[in-house]
C-alpha atoms as a PDB file:
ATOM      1  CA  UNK A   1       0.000   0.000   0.000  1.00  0.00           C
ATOM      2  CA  UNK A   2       1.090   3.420  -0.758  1.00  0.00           C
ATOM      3  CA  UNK A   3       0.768   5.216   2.343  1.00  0.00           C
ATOM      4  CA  UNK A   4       2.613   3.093   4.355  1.00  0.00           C
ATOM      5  CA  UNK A   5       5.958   4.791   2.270  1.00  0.00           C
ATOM      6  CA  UNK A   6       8.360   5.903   4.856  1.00  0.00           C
ATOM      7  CA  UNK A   7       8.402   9.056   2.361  1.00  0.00           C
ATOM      8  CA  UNK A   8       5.081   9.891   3.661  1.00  0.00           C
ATOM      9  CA  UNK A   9       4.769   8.628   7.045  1.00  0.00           C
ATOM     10  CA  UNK A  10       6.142  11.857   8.846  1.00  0.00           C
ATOM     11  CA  UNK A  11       4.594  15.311   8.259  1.00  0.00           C
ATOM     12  CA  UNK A  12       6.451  17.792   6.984  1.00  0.00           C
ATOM     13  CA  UNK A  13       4.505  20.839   7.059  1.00  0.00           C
ATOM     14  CA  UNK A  14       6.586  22.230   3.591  1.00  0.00           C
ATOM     15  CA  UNK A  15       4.575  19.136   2.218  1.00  0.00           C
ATOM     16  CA  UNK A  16       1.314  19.089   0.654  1.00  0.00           C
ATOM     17  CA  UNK A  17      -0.591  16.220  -1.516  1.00  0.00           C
ATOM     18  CA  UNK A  18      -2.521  17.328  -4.470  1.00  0.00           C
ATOM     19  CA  UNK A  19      -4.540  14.866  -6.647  1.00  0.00           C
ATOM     20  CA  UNK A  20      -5.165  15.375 -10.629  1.00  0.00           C
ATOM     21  CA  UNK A  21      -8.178  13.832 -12.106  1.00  0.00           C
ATOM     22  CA  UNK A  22      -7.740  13.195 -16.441  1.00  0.00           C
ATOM     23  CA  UNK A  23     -10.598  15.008 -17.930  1.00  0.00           C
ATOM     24  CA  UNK A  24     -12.613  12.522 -20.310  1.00  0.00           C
ATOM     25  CA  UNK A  25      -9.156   9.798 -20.590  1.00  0.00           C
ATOM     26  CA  UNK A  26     -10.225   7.302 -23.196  1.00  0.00           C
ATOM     27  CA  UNK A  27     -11.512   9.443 -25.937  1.00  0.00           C
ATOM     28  CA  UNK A  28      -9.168  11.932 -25.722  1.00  0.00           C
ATOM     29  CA  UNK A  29      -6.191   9.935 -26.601  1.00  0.00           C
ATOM     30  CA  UNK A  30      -4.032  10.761 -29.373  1.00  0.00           C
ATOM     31  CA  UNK A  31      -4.698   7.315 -31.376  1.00  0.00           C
ATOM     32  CA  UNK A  32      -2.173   8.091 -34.164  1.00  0.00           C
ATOM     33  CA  UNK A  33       0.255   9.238 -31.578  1.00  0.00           C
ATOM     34  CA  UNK A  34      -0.248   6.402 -29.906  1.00  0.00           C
ATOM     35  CA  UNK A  35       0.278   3.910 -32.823  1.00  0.00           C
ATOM     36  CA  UNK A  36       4.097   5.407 -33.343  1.00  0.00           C
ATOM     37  CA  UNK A  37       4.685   4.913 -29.254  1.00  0.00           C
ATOM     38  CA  UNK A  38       3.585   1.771 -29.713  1.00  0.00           C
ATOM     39  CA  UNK A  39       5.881   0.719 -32.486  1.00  0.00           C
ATOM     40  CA  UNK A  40       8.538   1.968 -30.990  1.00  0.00           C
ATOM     41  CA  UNK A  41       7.961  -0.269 -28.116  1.00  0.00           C
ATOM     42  CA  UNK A  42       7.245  -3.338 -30.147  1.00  0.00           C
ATOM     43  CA  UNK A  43      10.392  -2.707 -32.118  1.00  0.00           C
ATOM     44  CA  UNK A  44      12.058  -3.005 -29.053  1.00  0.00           C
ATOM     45  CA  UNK A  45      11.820  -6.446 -27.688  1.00  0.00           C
ATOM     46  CA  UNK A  46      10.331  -7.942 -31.552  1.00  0.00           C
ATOM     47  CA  UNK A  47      11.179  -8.606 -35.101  1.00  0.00           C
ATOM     48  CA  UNK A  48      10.054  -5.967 -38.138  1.00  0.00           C
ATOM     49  CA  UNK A  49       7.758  -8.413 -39.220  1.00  0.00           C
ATOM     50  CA  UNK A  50       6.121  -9.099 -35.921  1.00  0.00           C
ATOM     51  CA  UNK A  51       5.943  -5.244 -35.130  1.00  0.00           C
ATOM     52  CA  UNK A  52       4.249  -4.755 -38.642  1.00  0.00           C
ATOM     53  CA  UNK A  53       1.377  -7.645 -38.641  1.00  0.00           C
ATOM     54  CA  UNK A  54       0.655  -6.022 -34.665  1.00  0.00           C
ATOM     55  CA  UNK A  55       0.419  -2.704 -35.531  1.00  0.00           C
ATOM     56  CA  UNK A  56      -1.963  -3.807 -38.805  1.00  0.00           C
ATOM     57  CA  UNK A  57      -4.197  -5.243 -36.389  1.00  0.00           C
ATOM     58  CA  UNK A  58      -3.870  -2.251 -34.280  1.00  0.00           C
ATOM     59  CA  UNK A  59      -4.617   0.223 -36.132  1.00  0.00           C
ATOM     60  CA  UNK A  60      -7.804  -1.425 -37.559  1.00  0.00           C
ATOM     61  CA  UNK A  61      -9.036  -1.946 -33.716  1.00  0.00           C
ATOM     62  CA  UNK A  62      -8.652   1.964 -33.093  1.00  0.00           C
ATOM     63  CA  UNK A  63     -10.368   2.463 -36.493  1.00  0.00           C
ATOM     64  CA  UNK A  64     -13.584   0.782 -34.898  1.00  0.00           C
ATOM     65  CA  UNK A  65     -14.520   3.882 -32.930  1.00  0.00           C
ATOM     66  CA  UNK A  66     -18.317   4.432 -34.479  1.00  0.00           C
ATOM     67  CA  UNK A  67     -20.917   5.975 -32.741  1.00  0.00           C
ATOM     68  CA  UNK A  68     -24.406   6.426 -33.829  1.00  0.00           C
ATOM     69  CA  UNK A  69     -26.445  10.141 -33.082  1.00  0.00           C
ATOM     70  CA  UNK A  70     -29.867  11.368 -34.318  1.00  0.00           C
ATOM     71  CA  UNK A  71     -29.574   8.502 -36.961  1.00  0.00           C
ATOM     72  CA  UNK A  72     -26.722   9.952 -38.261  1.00  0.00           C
ATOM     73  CA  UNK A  73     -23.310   7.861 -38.153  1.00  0.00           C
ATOM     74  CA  UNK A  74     -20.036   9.378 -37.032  1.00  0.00           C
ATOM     75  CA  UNK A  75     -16.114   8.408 -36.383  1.00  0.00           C
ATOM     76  CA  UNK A  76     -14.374  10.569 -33.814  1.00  0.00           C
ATOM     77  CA  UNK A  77     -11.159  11.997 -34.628  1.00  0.00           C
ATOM     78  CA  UNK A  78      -9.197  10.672 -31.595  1.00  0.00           C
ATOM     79  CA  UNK A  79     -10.290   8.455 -29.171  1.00  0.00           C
ATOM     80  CA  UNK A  80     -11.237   4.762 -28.139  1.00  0.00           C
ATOM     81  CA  UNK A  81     -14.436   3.262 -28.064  1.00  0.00           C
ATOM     82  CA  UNK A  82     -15.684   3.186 -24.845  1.00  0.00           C
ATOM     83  CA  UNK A  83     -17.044  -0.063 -22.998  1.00  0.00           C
ATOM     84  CA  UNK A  84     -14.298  -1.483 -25.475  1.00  0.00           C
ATOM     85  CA  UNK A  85     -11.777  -3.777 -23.965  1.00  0.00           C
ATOM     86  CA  UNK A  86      -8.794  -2.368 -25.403  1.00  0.00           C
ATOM     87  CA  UNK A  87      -9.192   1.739 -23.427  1.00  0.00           C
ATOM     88  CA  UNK A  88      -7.610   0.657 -20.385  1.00  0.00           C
ATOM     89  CA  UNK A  89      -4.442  -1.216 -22.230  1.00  0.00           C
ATOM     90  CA  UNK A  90      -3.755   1.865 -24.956  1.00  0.00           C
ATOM     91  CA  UNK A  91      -4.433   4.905 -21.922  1.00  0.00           C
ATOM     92  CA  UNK A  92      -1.351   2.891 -20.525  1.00  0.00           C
ATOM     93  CA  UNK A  93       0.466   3.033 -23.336  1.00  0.00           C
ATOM     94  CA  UNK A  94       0.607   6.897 -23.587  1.00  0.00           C
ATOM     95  CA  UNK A  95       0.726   8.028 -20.124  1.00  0.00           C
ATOM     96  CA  UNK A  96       3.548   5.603 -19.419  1.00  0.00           C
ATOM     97  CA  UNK A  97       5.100   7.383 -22.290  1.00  0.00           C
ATOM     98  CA  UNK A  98       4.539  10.837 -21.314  1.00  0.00           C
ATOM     99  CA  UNK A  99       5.816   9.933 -17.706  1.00  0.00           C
ATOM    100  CA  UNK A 100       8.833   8.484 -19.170  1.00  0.00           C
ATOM    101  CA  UNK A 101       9.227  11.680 -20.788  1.00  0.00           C
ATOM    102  CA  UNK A 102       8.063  14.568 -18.787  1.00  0.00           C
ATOM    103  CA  UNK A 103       7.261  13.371 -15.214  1.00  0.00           C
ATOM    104  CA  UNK A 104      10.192  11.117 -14.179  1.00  0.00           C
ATOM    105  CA  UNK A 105      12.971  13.613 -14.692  1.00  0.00           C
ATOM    106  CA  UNK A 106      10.981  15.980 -12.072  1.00  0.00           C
ATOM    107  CA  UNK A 107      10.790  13.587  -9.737  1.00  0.00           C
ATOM    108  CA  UNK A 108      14.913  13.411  -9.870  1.00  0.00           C
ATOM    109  CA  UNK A 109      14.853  16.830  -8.664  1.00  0.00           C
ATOM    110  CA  UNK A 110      12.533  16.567  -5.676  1.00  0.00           C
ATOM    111  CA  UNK A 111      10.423  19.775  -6.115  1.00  0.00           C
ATOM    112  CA  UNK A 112       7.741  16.807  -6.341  1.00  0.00           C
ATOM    113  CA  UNK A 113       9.004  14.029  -3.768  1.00  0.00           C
ATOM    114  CA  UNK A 114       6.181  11.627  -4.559  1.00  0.00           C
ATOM    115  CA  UNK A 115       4.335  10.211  -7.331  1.00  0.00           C
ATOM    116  CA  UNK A 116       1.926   7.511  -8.195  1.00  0.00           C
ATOM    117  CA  UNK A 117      -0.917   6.996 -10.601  1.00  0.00           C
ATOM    118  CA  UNK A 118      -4.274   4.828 -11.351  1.00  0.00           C
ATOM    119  CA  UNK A 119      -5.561   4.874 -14.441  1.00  0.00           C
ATOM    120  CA  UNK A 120      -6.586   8.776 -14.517  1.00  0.00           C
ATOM    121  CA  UNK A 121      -6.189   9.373 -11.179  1.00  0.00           C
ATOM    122  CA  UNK A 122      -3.286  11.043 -10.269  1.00  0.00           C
ATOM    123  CA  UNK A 123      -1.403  11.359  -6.797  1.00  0.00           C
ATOM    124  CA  UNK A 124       1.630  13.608  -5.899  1.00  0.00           C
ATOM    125  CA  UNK A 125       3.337  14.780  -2.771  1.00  0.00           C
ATOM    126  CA  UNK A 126       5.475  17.704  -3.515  1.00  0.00           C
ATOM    127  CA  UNK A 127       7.181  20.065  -1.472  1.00  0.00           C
ATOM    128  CA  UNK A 128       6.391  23.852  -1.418  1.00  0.00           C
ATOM    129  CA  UNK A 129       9.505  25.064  -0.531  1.00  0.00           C
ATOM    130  CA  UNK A 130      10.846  24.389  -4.039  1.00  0.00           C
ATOM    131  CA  UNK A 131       7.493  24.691  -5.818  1.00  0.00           C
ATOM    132  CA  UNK A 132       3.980  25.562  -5.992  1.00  0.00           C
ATOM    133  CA  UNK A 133       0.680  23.953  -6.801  1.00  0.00           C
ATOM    134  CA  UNK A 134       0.116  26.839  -9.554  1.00  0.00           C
ATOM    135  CA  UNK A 135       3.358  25.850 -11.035  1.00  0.00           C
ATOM    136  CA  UNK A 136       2.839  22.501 -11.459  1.00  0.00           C
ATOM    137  CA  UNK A 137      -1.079  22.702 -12.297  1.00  0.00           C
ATOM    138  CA  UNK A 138       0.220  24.428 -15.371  1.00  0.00           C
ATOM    139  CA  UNK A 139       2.992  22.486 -16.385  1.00  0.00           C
ATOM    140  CA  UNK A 140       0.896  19.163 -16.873  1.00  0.00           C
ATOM    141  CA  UNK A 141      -1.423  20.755 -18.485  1.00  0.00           C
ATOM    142  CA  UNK A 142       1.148  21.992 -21.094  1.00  0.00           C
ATOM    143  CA  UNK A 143       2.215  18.922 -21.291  1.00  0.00           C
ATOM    144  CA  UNK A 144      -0.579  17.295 -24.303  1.00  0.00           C
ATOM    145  CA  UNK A 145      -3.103  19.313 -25.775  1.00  0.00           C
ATOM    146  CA  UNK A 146      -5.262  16.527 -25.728  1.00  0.00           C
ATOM    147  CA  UNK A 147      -5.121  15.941 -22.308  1.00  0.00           C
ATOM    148  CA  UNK A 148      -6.311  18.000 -19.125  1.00  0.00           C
ATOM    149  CA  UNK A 149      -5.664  17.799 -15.673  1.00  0.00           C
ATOM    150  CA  UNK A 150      -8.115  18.652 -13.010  1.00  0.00           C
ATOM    151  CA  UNK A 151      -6.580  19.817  -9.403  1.00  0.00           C
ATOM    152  CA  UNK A 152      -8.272  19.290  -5.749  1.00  0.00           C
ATOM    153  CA  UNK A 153      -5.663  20.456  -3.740  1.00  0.00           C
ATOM    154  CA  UNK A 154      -5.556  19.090   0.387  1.00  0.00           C
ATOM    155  CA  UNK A 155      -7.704  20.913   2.620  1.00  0.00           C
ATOM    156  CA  UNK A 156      -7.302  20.890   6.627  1.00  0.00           C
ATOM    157  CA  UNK A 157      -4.596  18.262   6.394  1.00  0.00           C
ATOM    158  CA  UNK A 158      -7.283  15.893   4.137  1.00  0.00           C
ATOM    159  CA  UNK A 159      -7.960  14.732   0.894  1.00  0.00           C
ATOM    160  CA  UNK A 160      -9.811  11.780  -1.235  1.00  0.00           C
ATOM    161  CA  UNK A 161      -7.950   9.912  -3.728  1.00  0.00           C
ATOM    162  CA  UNK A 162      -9.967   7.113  -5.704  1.00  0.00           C
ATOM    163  CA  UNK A 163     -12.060   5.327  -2.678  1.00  0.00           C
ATOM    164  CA  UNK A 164      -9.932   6.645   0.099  1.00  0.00           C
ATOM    165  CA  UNK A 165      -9.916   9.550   2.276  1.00  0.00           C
ATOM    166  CA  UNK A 166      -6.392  10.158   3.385  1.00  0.00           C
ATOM    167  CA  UNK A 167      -5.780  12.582   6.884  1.00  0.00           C
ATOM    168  CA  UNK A 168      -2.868  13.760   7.411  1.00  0.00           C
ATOM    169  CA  UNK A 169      -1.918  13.652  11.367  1.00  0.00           C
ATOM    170  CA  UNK A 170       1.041  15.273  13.493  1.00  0.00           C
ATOM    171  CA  UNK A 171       2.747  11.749  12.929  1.00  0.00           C
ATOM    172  CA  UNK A 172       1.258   9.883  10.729  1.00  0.00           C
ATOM    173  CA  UNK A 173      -0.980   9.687   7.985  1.00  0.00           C
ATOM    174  CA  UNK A 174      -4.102   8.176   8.390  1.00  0.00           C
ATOM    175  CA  UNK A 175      -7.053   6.717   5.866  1.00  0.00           C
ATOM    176  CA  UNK A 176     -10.726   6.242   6.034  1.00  0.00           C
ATOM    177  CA  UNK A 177     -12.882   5.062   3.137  1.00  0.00           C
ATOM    178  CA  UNK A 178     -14.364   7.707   0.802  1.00  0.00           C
ATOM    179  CA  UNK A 179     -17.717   7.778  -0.865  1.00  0.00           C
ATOM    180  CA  UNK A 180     -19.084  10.402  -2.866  1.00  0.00           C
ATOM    181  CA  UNK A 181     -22.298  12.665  -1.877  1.00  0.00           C
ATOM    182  CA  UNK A 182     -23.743  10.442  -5.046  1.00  0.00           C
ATOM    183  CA  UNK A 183     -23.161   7.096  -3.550  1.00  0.00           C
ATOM    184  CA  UNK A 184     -25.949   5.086  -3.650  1.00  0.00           C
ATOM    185  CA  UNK A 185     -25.100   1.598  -2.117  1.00  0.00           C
ATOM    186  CA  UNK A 186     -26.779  -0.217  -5.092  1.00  0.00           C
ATOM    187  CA  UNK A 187     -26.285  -3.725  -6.093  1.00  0.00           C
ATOM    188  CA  UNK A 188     -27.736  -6.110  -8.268  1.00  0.00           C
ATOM    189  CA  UNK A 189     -30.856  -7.516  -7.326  1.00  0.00           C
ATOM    190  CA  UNK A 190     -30.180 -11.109  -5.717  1.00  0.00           C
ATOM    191  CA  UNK A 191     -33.425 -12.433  -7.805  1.00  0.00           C
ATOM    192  CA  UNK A 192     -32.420 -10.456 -10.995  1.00  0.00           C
ATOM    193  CA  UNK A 193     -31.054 -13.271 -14.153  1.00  0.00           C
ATOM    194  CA  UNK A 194     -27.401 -12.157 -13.637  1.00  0.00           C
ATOM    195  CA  UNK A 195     -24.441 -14.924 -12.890  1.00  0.00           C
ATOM    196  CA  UNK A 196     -24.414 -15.471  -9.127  1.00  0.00           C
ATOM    197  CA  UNK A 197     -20.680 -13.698  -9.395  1.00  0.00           C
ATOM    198  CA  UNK A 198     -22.167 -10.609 -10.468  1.00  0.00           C
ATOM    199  CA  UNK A 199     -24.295 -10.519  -7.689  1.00  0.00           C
ATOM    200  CA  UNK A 200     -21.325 -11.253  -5.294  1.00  0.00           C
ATOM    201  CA  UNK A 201     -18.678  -8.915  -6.477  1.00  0.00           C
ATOM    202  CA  UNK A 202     -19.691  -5.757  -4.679  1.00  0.00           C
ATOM    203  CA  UNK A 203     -19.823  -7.740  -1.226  1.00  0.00           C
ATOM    204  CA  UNK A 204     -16.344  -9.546  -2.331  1.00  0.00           C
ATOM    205  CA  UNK A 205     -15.070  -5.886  -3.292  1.00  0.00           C
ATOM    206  CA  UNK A 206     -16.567  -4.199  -0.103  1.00  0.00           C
ATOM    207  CA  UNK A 207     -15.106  -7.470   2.598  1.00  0.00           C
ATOM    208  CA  UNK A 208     -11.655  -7.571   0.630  1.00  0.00           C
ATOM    209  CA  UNK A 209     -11.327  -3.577   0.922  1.00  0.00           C
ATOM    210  CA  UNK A 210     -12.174  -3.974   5.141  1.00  0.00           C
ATOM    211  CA  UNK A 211      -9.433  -6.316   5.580  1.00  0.00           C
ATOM    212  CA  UNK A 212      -6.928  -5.277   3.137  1.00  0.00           C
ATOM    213  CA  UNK A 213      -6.662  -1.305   3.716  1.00  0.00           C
ATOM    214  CA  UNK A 214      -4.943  -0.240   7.127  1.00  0.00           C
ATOM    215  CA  UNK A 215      -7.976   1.122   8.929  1.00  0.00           C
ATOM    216  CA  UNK A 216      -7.982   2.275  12.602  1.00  0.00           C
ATOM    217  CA  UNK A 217     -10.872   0.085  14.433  1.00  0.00           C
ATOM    218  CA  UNK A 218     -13.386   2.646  14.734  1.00  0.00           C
ATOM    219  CA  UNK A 219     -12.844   3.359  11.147  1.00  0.00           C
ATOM    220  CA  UNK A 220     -13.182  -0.429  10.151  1.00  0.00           C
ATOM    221  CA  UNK A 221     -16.544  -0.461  12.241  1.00  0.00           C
ATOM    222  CA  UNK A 222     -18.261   2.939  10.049  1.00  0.00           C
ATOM    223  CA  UNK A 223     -17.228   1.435   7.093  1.00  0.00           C
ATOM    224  CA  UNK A 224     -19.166  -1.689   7.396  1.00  0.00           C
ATOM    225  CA  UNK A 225     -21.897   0.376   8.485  1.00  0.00           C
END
């Protein structure tokens, strides 16, 4: 887990988290930007001929990104298809890239002394002394066109990151679980004609979550609740 980083586990009060949210990820990636990262890659560990007959199929998977509006028939621009199963695999592809690129070298310098990302959620720990928030709110967003970062920026010593609500104490930091003003607590209908592991998940997700994140007991009790 994350937070248990000795980087993190004494407060400095020169340090502040901030986390970035990706405005709209999947179809804002650069898809024939993309392609050339990718062959680049491949032509790293594979043969020309491999690298071409992957990239053929490739490019004719990204090409599949129809939508249908007002009877009318359109292909976006840039962009994956969403509810497709390859998003998740080419969002990787670039953001690895463009951390490789622009993010790891600032990380060498310790203006920003901690880093980690999910998907489009973004995490940093940087420390004010060297740098600001407005500072590096700006250069992220410089650093694609095609892709935006949103800031929420620590407030009283907390802030949520994914499902987590992470307090930062005179010794420690500390995390409870976070749900948003919208959460409903839905979940599939036990007499509804979905596979019994559908039905399961959210209690699997929900009982794996209680005993896997380092919650204080009182914490562990009002999230059960």
């Amino acid at each position: 887990m994350f937070l248990t980083c000795a980087l993190v586990g004494q407060k400095n009060e020169n340090h502040k988290i901030t986390t970035y949210d990706i405005k709209d990820l999947y179809v804002n990636i650069p898809t024939q930007e993309t392609l050339k990262i990718t062959e680049l890659m491949l032509l790293k560990e594979n043969s020309t001929q491999i690298t071409k007959q992957i990239m053929t199929l490739l490019e004719a998977t990204l090409q599949q990104n129809y939508f249908a509006f007002q009877n009318n028939i359109y292909q976006l621009g840039k962009g994956v298809s969403m509810g497709s199963p390859i998003p998740g695999t080419i969002a990787e592809i670039v953001l690895q890239h463009i951390e490789n690129t622009h993010i790891n070298h600032i990380l060498d310098t310790k203006n920003i002394i901690y880093y980690m990302r999910y998907v489009g959620d973004i995490l940093i720990i940087y420390d004010t002394t060297h740098i600001n928030d407005n500072t590096i709110h700006k250069y992220i967003n410089r650093i694609h066109t095609n892709l935006q970062l949103n800031p929420t920026y620590e407030n009283n010593g907390q802030i949520n990151f994914l499902d987590l609500l992470i307090i930062r104490n005179n010794s420690n930091l500390e995390i409870d679980i976070y749900r948003k003003p919208t959460t409903t607590n839905t979940t599939i209908n036990y007499t509804s004609n979905h596979p019994n592991e559908h039905k399961t998940a959210a209690y699997r997700y929900h009982i794996t979550r209680m005993h896997s994140l380092p919650l204080t007991k009182d914490k562990k009790q009002s999230g059960i609740r």
